[in-house]
Protein backbone atom coordinates (compact mmCIF):
# COMPACT_ATOMS: atom_id res chain seq x y z
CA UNK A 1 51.15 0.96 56.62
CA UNK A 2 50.88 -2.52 55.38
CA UNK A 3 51.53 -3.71 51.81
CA UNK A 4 48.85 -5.12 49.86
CA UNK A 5 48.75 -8.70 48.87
CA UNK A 6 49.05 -6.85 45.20
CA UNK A 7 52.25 -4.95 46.12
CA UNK A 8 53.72 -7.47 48.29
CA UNK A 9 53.60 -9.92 44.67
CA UNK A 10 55.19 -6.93 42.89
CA UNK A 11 58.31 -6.57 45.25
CA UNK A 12 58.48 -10.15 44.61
CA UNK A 13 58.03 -9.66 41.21
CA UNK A 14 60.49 -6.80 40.68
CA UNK A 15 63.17 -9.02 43.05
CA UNK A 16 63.01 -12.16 40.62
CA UNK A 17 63.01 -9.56 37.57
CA UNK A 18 66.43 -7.83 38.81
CA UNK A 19 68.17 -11.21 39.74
CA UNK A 20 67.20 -12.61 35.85
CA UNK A 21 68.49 -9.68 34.47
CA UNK A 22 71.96 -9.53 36.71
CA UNK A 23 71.86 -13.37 35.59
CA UNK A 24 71.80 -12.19 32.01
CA UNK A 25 75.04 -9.71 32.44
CA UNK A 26 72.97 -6.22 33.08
CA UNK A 27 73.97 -3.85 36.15
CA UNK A 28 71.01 -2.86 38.13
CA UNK A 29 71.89 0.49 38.73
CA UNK A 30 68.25 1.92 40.59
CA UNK A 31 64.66 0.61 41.51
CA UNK A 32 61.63 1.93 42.33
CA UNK A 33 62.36 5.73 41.10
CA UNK A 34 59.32 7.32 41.42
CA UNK A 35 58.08 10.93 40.61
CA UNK A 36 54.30 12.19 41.15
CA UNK A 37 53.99 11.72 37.42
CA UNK A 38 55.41 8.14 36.97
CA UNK A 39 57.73 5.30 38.33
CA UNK A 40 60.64 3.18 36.56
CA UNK A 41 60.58 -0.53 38.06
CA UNK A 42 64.12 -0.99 37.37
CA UNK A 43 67.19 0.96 35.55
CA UNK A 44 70.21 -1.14 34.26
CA UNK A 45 72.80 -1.01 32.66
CA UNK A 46 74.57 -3.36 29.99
CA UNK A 47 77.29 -2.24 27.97
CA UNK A 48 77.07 1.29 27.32
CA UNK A 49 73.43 1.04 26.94
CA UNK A 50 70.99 2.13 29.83
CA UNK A 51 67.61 0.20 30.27
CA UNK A 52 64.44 1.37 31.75
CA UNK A 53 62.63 -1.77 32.93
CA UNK A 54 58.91 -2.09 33.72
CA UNK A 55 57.42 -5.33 35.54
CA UNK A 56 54.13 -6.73 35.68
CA UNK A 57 53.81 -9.93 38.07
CA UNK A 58 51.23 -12.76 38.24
CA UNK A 59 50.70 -15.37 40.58
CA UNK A 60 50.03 -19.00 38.98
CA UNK A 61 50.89 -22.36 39.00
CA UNK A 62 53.46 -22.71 36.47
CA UNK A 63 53.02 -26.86 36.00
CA UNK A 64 49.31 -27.02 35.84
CA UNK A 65 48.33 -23.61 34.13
CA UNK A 66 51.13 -21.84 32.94
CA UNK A 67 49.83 -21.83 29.22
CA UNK A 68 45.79 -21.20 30.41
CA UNK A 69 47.29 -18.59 31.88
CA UNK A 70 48.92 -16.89 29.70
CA UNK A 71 45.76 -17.56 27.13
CA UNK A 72 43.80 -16.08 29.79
CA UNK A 73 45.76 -13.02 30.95
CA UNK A 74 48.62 -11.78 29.76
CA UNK A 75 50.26 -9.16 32.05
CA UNK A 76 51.67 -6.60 28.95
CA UNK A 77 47.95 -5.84 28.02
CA UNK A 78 47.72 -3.71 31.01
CA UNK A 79 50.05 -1.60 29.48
CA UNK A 80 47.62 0.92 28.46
CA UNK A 81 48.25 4.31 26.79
CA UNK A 82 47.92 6.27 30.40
CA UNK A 83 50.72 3.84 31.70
CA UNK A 84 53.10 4.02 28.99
CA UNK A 85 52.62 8.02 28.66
CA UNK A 86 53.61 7.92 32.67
CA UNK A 87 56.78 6.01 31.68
CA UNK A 88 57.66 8.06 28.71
CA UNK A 89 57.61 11.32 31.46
CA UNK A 90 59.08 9.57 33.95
CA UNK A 91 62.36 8.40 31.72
CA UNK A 92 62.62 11.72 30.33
CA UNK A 93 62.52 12.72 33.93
CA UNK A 94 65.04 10.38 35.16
CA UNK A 95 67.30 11.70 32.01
CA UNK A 96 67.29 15.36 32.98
CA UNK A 97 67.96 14.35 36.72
CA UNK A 98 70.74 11.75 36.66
CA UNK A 99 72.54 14.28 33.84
CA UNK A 100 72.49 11.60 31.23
CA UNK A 101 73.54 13.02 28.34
CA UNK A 102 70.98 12.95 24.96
CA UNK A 103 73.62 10.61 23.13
CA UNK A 104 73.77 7.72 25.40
CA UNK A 105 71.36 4.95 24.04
CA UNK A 106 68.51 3.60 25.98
CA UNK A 107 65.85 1.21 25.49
CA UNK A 108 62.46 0.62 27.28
CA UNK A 109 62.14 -3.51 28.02
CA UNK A 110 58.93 -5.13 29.70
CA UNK A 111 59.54 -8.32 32.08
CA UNK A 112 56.79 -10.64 32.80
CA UNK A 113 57.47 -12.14 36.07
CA UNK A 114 55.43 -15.69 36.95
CA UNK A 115 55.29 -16.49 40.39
CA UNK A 116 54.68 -19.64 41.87
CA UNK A 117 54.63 -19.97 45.60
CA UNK A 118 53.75 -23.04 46.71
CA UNK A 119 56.96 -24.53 44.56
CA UNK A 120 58.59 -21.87 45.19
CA UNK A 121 59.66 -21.12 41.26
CA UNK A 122 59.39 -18.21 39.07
CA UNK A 123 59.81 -17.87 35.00
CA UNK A 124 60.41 -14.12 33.27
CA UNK A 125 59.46 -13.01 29.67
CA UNK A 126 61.30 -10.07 28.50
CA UNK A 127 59.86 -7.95 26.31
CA UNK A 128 62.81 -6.03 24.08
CA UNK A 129 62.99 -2.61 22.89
CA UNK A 130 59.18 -1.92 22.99
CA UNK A 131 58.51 1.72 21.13
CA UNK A 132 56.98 4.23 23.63
């Protein structure tokens, strides 16, 4: 089956995301784990501390409209309460599978991936510790 033009930006999205993060010291461990009940864009791992990574990706030109755009749509706000209850289940999901014990320290980050294709550039905005 064919990825949407949608998903097809996400992978992109989720690509850039992993090699910012690896660029700023963290692991990636896993991507993509997905249960009925949820998915976890990325897991990594810095120090001792696990982190569950969620991406949201938008297309723009990032010399023209780069601050329009983010005036104009702002890709945490679709972080609704449905989609953040799905991530709470799915972490506590990945927990109990992987065997993680309940002392290691985790937190929940947010990257905002900017994509522009035509010069081929991207720019990221992580989120810290958000509070599911």
């Amino acid at each position: 089956m064919a990825k949407s033009e949608k998903r097809k930006i996400g992978d992109i999205g989720e690509g850039v995301a992993c090699k910012y993060l690896e660029n700023k010291g963290f692991t990636v461990i896993e991507r993509n784990y997905l249960k009925p009940w949820g998915e976890i864009d990325i897991v990594a791992r810095k120090a001792k501390k696990l982190y569950f990574v969620e991406v949201k990706s938008k297309s723009c030109d990032l010399e023209l409209d780069f601050a329009l755009s983010r005036e104009t749509y702002r890709p945490e706000e679709n972080m609704h309460p449905q989609k953040i209850q799905r991530l709470r289940r799915a972490i506590q999901t990945y927990l109990l599978d992987r065997k993680i014990a309940q002392t290691q320290t985790w937190q929940f980050d947010l990257a905002c991936v900017y994509l522009d294709f035509d010069i081929k550039r991207a720019r990221v905005e992580l989120m810290e510790d958000i509070i599911l």
